[in-house]
N, C-alpha and C. Protein backbone atom coordinates (compact mmCIF):
# COMPACT_ATOMS: atom_id res chain seq x y z
N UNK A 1 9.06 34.87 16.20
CA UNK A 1 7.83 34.28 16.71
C UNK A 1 8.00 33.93 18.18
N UNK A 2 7.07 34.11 19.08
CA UNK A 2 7.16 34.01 20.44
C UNK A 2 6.74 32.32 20.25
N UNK A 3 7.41 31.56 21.08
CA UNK A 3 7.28 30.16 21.48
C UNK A 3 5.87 29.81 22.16
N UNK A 4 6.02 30.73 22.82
CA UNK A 4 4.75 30.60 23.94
C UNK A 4 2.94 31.04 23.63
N UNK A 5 3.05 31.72 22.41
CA UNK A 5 1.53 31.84 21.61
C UNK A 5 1.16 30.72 20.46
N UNK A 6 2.58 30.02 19.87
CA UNK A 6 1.55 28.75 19.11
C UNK A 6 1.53 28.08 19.40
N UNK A 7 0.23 27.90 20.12
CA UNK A 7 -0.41 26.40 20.74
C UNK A 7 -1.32 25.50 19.56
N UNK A 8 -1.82 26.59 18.63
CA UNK A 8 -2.53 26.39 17.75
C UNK A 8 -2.67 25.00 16.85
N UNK A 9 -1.46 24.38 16.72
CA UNK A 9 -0.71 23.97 16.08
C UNK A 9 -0.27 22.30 16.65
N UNK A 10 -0.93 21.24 16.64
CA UNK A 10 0.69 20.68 16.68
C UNK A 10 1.65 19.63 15.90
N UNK A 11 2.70 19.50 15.75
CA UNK A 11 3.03 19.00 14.45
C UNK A 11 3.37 17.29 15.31
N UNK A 12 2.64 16.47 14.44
CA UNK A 12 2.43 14.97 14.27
C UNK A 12 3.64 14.11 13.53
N UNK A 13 4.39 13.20 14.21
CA UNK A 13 5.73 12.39 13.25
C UNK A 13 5.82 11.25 13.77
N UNK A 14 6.24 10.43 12.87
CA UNK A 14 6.48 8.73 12.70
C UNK A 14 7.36 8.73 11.98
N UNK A 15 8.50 7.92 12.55
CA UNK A 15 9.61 7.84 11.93
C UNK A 15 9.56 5.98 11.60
N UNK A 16 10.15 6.05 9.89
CA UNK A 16 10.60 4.44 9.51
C UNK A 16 12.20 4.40 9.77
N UNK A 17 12.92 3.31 10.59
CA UNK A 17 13.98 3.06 10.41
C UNK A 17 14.23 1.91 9.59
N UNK A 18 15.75 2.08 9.16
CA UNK A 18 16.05 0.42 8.69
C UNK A 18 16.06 -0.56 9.57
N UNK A 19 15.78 -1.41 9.01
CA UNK A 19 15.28 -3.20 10.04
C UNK A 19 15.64 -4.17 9.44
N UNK A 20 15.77 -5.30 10.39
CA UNK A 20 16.35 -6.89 9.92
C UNK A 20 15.34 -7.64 11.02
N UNK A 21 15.71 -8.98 10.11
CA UNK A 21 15.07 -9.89 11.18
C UNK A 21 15.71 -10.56 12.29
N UNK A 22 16.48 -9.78 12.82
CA UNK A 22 17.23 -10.11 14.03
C UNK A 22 16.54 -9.57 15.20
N UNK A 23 16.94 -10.13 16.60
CA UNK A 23 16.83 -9.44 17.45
C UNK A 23 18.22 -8.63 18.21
N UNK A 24 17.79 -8.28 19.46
CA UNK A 24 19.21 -7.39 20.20
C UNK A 24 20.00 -6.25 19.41
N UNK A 25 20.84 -6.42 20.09
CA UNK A 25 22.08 -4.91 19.90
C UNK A 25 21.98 -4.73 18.35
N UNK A 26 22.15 -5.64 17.01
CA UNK A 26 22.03 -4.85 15.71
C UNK A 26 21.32 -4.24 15.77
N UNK A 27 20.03 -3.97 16.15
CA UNK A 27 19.11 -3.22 15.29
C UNK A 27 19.44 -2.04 16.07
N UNK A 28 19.55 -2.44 17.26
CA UNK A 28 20.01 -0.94 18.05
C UNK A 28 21.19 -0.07 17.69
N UNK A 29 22.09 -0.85 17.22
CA UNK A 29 23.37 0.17 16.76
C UNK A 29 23.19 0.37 14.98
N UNK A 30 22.34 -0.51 14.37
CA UNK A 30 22.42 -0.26 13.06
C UNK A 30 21.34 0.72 12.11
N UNK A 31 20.74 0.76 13.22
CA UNK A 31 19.20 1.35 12.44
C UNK A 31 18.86 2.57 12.17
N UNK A 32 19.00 3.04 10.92
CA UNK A 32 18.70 4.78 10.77
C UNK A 32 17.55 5.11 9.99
N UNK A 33 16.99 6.10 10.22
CA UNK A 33 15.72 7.01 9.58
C UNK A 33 15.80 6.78 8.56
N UNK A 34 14.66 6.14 7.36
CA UNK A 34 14.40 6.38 6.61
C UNK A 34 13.00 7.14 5.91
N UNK A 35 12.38 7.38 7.21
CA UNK A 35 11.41 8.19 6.63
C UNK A 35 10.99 9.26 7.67
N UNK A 36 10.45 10.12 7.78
CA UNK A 36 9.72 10.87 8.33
C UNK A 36 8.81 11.53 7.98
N UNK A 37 7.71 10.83 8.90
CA UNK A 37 6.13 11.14 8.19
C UNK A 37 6.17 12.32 9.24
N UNK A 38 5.19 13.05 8.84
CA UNK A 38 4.32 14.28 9.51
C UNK A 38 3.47 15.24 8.93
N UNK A 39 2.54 15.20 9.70
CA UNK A 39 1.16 16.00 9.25
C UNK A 39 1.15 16.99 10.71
N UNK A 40 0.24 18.16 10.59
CA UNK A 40 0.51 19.21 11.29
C UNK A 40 -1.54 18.92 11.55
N UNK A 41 -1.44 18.71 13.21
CA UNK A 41 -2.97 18.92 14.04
C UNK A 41 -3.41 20.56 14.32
N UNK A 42 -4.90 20.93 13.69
CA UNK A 42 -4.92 22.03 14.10
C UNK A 42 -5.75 21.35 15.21
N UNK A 43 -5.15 22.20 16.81
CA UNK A 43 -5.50 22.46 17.88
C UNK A 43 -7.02 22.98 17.89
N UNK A 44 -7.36 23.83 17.33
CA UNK A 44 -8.65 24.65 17.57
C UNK A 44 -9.85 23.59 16.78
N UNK A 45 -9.42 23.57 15.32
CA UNK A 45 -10.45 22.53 14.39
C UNK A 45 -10.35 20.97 14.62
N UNK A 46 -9.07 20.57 14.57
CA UNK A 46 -9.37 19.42 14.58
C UNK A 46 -8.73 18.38 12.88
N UNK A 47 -8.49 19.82 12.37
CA UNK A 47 -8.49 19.45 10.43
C UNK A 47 -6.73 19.16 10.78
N UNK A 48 -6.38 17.66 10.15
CA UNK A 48 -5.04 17.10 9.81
C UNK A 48 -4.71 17.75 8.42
N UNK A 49 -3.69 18.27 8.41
CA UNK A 49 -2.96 19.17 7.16
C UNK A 49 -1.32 18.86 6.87
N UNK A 50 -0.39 19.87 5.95
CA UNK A 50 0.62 19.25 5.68
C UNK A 50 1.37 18.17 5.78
N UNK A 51 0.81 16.82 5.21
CA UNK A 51 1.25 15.78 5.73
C UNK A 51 2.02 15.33 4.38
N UNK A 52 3.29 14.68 5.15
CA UNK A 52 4.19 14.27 4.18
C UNK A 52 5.28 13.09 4.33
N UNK A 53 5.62 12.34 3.36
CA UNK A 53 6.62 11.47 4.10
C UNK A 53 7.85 11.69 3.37
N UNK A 54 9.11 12.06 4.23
CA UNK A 54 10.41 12.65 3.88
C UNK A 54 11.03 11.32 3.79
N UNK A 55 11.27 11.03 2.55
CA UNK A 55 12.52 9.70 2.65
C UNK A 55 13.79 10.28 2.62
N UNK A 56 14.34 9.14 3.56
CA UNK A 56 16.07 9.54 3.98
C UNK A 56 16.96 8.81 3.95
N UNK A 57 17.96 9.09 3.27
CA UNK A 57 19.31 8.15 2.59
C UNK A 57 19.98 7.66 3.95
N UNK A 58 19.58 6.16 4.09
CA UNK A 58 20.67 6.00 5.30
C UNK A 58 22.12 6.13 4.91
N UNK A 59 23.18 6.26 5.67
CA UNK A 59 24.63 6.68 5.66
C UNK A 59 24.98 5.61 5.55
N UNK A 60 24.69 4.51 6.65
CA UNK A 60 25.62 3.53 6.74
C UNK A 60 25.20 2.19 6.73
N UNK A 61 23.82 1.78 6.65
CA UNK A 61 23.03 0.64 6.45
C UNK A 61 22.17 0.33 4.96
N UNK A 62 21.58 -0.17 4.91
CA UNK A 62 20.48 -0.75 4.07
C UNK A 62 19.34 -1.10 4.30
N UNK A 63 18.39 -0.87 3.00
CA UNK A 63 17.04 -1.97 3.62
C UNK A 63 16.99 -2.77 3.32
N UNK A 64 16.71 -3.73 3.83
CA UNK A 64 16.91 -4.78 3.72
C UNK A 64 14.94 -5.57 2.92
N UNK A 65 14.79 -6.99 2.42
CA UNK A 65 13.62 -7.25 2.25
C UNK A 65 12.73 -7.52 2.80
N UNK A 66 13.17 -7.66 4.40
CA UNK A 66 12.43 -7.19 5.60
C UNK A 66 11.63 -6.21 5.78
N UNK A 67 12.64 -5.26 5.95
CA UNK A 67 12.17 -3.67 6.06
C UNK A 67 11.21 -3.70 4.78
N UNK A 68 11.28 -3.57 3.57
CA UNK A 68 10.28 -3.04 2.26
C UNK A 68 9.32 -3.71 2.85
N UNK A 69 9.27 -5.52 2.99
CA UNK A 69 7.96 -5.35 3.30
C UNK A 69 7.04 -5.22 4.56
N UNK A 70 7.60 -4.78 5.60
CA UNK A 70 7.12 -4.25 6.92
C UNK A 70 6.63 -2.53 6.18
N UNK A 71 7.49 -1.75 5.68
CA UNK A 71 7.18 -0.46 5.23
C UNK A 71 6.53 -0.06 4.24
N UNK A 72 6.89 -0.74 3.47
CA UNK A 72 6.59 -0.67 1.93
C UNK A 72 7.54 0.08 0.93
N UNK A 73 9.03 0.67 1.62
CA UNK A 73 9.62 1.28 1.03
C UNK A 73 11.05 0.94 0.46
N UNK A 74 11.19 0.94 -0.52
CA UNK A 74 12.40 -0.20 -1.18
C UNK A 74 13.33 0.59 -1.26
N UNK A 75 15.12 -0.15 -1.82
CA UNK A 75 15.98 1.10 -2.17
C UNK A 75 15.62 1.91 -3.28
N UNK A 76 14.81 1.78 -3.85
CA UNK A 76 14.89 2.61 -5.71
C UNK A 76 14.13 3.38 -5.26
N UNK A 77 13.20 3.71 -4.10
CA UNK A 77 12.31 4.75 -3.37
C UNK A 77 13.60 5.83 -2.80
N UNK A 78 14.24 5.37 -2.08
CA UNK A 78 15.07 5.84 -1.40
C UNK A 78 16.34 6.47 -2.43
N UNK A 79 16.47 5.87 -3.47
CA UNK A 79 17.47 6.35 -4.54
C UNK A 79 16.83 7.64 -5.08
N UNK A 80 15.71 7.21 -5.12
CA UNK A 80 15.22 8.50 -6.65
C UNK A 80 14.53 9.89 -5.73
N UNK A 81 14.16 9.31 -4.51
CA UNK A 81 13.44 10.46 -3.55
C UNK A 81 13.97 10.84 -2.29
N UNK A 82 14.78 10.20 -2.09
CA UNK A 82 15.86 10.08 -0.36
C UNK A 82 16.70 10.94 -0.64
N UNK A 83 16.43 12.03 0.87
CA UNK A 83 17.35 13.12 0.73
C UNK A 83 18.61 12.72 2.20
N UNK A 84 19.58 13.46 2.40
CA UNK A 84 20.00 13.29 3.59
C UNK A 84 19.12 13.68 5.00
N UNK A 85 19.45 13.30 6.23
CA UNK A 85 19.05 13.38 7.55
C UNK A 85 19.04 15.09 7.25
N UNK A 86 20.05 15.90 7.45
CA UNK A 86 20.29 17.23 7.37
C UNK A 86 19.21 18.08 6.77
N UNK A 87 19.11 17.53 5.85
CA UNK A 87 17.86 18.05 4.27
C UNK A 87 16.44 17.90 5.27
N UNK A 88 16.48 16.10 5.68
CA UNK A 88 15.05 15.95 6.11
C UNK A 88 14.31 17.59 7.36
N UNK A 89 15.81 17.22 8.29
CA UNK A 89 15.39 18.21 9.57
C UNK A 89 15.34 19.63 8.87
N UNK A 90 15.64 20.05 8.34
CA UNK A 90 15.68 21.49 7.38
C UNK A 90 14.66 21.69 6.92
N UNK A 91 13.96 20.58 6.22
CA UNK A 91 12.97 20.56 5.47
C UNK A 91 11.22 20.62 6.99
N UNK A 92 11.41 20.28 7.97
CA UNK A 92 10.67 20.10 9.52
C UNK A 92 10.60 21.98 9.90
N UNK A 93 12.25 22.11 9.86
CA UNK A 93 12.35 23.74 10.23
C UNK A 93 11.69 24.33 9.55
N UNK A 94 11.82 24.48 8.18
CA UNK A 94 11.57 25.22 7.10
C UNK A 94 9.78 25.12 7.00
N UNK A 95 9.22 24.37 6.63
CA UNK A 95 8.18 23.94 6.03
C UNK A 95 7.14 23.86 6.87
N UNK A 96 7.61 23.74 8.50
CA UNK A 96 6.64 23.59 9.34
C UNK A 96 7.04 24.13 10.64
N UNK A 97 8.09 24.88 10.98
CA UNK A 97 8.37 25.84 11.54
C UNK A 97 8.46 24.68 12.97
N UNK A 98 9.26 23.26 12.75
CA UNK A 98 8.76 22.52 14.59
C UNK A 98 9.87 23.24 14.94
N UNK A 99 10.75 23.78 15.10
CA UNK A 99 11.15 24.43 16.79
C UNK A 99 10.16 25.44 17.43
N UNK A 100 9.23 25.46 17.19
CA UNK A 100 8.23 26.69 17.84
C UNK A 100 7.04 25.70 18.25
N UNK A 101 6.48 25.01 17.51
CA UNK A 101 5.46 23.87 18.06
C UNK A 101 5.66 22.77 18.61
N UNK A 102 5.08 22.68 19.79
CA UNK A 102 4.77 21.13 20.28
C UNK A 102 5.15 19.56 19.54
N UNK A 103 5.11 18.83 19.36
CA UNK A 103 5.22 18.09 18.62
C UNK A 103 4.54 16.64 19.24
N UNK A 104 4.32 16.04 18.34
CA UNK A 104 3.71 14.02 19.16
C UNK A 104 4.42 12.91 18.40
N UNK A 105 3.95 12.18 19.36
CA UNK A 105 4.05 11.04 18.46
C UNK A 105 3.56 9.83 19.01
N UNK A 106 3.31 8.61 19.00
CA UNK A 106 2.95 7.56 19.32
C UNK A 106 4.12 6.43 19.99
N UNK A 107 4.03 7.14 21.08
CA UNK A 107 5.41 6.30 22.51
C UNK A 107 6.40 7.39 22.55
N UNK A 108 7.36 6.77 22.95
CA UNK A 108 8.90 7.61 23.26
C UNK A 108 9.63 7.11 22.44
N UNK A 109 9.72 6.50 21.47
CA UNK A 109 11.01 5.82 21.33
C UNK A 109 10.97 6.86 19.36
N UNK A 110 10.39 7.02 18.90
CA UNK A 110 10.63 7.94 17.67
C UNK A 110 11.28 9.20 18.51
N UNK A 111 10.61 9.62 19.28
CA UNK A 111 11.45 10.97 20.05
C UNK A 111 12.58 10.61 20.33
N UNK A 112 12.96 9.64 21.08
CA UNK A 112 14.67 9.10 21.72
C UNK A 112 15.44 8.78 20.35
N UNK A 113 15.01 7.89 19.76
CA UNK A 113 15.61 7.55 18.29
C UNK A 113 15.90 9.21 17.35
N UNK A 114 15.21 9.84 17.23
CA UNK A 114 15.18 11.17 16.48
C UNK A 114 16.61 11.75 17.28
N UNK A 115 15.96 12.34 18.41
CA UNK A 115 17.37 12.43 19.00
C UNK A 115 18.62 12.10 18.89
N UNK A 116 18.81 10.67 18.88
CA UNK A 116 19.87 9.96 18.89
C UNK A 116 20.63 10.73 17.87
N UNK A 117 19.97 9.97 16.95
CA UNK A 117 20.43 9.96 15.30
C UNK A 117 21.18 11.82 15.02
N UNK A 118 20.23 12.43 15.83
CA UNK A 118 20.46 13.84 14.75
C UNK A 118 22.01 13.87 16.07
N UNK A 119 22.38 13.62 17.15
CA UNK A 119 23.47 13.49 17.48
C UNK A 119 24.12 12.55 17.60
N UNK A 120 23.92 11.73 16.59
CA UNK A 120 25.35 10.91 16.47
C UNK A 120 25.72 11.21 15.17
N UNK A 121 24.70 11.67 14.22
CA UNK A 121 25.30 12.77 12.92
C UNK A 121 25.45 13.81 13.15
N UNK A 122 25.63 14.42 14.49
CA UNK A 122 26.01 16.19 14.69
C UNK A 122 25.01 17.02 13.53
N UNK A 123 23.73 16.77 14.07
CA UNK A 123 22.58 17.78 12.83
C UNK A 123 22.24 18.21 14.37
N UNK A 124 21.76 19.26 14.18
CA UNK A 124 20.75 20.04 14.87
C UNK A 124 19.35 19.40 14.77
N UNK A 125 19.04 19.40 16.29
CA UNK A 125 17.89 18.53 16.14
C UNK A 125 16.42 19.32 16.37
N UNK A 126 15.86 19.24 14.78
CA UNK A 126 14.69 19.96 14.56
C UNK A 126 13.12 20.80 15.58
N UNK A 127 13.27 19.51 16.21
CA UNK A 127 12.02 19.75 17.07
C UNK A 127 11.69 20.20 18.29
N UNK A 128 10.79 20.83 18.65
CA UNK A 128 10.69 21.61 19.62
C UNK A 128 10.29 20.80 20.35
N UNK A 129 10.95 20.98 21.94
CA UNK A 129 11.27 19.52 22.92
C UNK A 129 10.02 19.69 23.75
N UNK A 130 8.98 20.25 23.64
CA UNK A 130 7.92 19.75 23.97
C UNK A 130 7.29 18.74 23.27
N UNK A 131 6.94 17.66 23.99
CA UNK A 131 6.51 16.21 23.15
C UNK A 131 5.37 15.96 23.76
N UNK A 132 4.68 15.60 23.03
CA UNK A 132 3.35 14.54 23.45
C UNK A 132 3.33 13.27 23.11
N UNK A 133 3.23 12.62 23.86
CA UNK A 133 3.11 10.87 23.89
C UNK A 133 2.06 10.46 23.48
N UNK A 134 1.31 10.33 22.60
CA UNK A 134 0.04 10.09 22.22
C UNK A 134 -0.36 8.83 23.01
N UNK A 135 0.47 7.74 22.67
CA UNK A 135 0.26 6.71 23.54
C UNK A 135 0.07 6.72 24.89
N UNK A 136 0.66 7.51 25.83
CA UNK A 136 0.48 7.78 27.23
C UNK A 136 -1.03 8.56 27.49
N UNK A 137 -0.71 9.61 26.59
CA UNK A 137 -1.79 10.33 26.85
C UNK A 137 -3.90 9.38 26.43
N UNK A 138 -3.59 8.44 25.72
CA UNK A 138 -4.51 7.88 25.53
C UNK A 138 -4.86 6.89 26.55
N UNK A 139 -4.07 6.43 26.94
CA UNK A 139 -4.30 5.37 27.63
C UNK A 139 -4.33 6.08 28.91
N UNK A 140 -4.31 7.23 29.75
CA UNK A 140 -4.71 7.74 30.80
C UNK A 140 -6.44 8.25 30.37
N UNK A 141 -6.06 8.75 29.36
CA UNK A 141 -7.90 9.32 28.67
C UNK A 141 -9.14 7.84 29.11
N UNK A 142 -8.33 6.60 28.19
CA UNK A 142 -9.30 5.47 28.60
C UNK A 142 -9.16 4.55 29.73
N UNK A 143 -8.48 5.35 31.10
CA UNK A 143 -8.48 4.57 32.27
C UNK A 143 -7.97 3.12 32.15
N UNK A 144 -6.70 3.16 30.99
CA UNK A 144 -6.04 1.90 31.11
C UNK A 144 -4.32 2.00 31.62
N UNK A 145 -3.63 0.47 32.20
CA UNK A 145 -2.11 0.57 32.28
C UNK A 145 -1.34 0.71 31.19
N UNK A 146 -1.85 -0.30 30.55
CA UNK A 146 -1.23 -0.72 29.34
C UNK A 146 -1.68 -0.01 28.50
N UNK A 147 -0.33 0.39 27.62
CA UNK A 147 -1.11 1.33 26.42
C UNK A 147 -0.94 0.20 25.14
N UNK A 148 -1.80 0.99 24.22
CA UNK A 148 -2.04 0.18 23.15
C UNK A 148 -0.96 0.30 21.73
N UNK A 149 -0.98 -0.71 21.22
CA UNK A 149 -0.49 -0.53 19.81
C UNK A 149 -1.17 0.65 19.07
N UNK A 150 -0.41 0.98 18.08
CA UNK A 150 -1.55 2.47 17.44
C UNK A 150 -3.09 1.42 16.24
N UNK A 151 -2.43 0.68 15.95
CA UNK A 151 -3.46 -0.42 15.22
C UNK A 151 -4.46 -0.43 15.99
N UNK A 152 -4.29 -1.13 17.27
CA UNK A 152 -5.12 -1.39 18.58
C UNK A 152 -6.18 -0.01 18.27
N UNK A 153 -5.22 0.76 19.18
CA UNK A 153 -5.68 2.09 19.49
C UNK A 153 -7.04 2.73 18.59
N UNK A 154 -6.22 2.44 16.89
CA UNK A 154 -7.50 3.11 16.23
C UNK A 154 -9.01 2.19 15.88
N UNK A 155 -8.67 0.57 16.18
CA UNK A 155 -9.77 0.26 16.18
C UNK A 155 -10.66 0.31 17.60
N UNK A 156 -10.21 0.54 18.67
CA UNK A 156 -10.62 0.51 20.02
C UNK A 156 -11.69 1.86 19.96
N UNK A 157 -11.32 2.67 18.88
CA UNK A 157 -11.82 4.08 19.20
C UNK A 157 -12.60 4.32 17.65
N UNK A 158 -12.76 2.79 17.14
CA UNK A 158 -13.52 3.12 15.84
C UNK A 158 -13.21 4.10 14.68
N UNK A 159 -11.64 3.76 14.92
CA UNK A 159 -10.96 4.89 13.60
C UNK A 159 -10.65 3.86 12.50
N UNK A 160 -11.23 4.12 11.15
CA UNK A 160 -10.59 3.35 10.39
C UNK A 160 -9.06 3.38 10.05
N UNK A 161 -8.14 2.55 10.00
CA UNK A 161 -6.66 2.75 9.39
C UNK A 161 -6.92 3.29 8.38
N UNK A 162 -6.04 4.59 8.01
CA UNK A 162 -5.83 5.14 6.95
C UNK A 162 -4.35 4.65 6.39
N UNK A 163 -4.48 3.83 4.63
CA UNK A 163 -3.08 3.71 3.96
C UNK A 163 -2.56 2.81 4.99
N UNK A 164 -1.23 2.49 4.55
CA UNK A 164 -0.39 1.22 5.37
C UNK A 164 0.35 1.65 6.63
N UNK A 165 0.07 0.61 6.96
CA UNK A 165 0.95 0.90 8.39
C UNK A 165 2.03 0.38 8.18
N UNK A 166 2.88 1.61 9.38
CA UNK A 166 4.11 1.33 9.00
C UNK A 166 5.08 1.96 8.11
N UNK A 167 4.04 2.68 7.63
CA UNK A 167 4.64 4.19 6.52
C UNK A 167 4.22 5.05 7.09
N UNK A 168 5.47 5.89 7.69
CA UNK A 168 5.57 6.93 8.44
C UNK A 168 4.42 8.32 8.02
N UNK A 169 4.36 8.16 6.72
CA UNK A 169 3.21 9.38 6.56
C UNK A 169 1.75 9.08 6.74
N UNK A 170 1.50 7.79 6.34
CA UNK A 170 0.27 7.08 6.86
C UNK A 170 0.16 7.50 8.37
N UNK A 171 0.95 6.44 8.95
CA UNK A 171 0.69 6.66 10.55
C UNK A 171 0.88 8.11 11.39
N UNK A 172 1.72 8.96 10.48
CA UNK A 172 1.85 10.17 11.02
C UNK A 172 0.00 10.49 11.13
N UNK A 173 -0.85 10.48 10.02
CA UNK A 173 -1.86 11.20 10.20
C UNK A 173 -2.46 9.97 11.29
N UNK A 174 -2.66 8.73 11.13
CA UNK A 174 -3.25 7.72 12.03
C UNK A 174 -3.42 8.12 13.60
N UNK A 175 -1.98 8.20 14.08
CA UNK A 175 -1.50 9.22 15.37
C UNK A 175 -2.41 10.67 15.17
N UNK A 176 -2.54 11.14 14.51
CA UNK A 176 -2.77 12.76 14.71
C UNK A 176 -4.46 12.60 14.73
N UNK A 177 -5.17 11.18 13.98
CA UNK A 177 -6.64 11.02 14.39
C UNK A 177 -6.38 10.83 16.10
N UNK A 178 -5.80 9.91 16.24
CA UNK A 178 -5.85 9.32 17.94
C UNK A 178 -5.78 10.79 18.69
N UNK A 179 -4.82 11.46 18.45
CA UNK A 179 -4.26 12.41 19.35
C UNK A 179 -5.74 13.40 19.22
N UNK A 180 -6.02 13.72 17.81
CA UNK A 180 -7.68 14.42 17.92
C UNK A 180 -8.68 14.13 18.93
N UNK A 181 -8.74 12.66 18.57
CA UNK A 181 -9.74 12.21 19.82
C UNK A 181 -9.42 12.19 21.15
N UNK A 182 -8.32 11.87 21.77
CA UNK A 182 -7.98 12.20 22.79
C UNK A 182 -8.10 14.09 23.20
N UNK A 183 -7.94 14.70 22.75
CA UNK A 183 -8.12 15.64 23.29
C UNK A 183 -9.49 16.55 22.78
N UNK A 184 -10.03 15.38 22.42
CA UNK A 184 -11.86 16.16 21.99
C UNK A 184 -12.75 15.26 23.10
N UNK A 185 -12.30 14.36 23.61
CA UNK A 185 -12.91 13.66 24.60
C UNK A 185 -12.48 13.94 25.85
């Protein structure tokens, strides 16, 4: 497949990590993927499709009762449906072909974090390094500095929240409304 003809396409992700109620350096050195939402934007229509949320066995942390209820996702979720990091990105390649498409997401920091993770576990990292910032890109669309929370965002623009926030497959499609409207306006 030539890189450079599917524009058609672009694939939408929100990542859940593990969390505590701390602040500083733990969360930064402790915190790994446990989910990865994504739904795939068609470019031309507008129609949100393959959307899914990949749960992922952290290696070396836990969730804690924090995290479940910020996410909604407990360990016995993660036991009976949590695959490894490796599986998840395989499952991105495979299923939705992201090294060839664009990809978004809502800020930088799921992109930097994604990154991280797939090299500090030596995985090959799934996605095709064209990124869209949904958040940037919106907040230049509505002539503001400050960009918004995605909560913000979808009531500012009269989107209802779809499902919980905070669950990566929810907000994967949430992001992929914003990112619609931004580039239909």
């Amino acid at each position: 497949m030539s890189k450079n003809k599917l524009i058609d396409k672009i694939i939408v992700i929100d990542l859940e990590a593990t969390c505590w109620e701390v602040d500083g350096d733990y969360q930064k050195e402790h915190s790994e993927i446990i989910e990865v939402g994504v739904c795939e934007l068609s470019v031309t229509t507008g129609e949100i499709t393959k959307s899914i949320g990949i749960l992922v066995k952290p290696e070396h942390s836990e969730i804690s009762p924090f995290c479940t209820q910020l996410t909604s996702i407990t360990p016995k979720m993660i036991e009976e449906e949590g695959v490894s990091l490796t599986e998840a990105c395989n499952i991105l390649m495979k299923e939705y072909q992201s090294e060839y498409y664009q990809f978004a997401g809502y800020g930088a920091y799921d992109q930097r974090f994604f990154r991280e993770q797939c090299k500090k576990k030596n995985i090959f990292y799934p996605m095709h390094h064209s990124y869209t910032n949904v958040k940037v890109a919106l907040s230049k669309k509505l002539g503001i500095r400050r960009g918004l929370g995605m909560d913000k965002a979808l009531q500012k623009l009269n989107i209802p929240l779809e499902g919980t926030h905070h669950r990566g497959v929810d907000d994967a499609k949430n992001i992929a409304k914003i990112l619609r409207w931004t580039l239909n306006n």
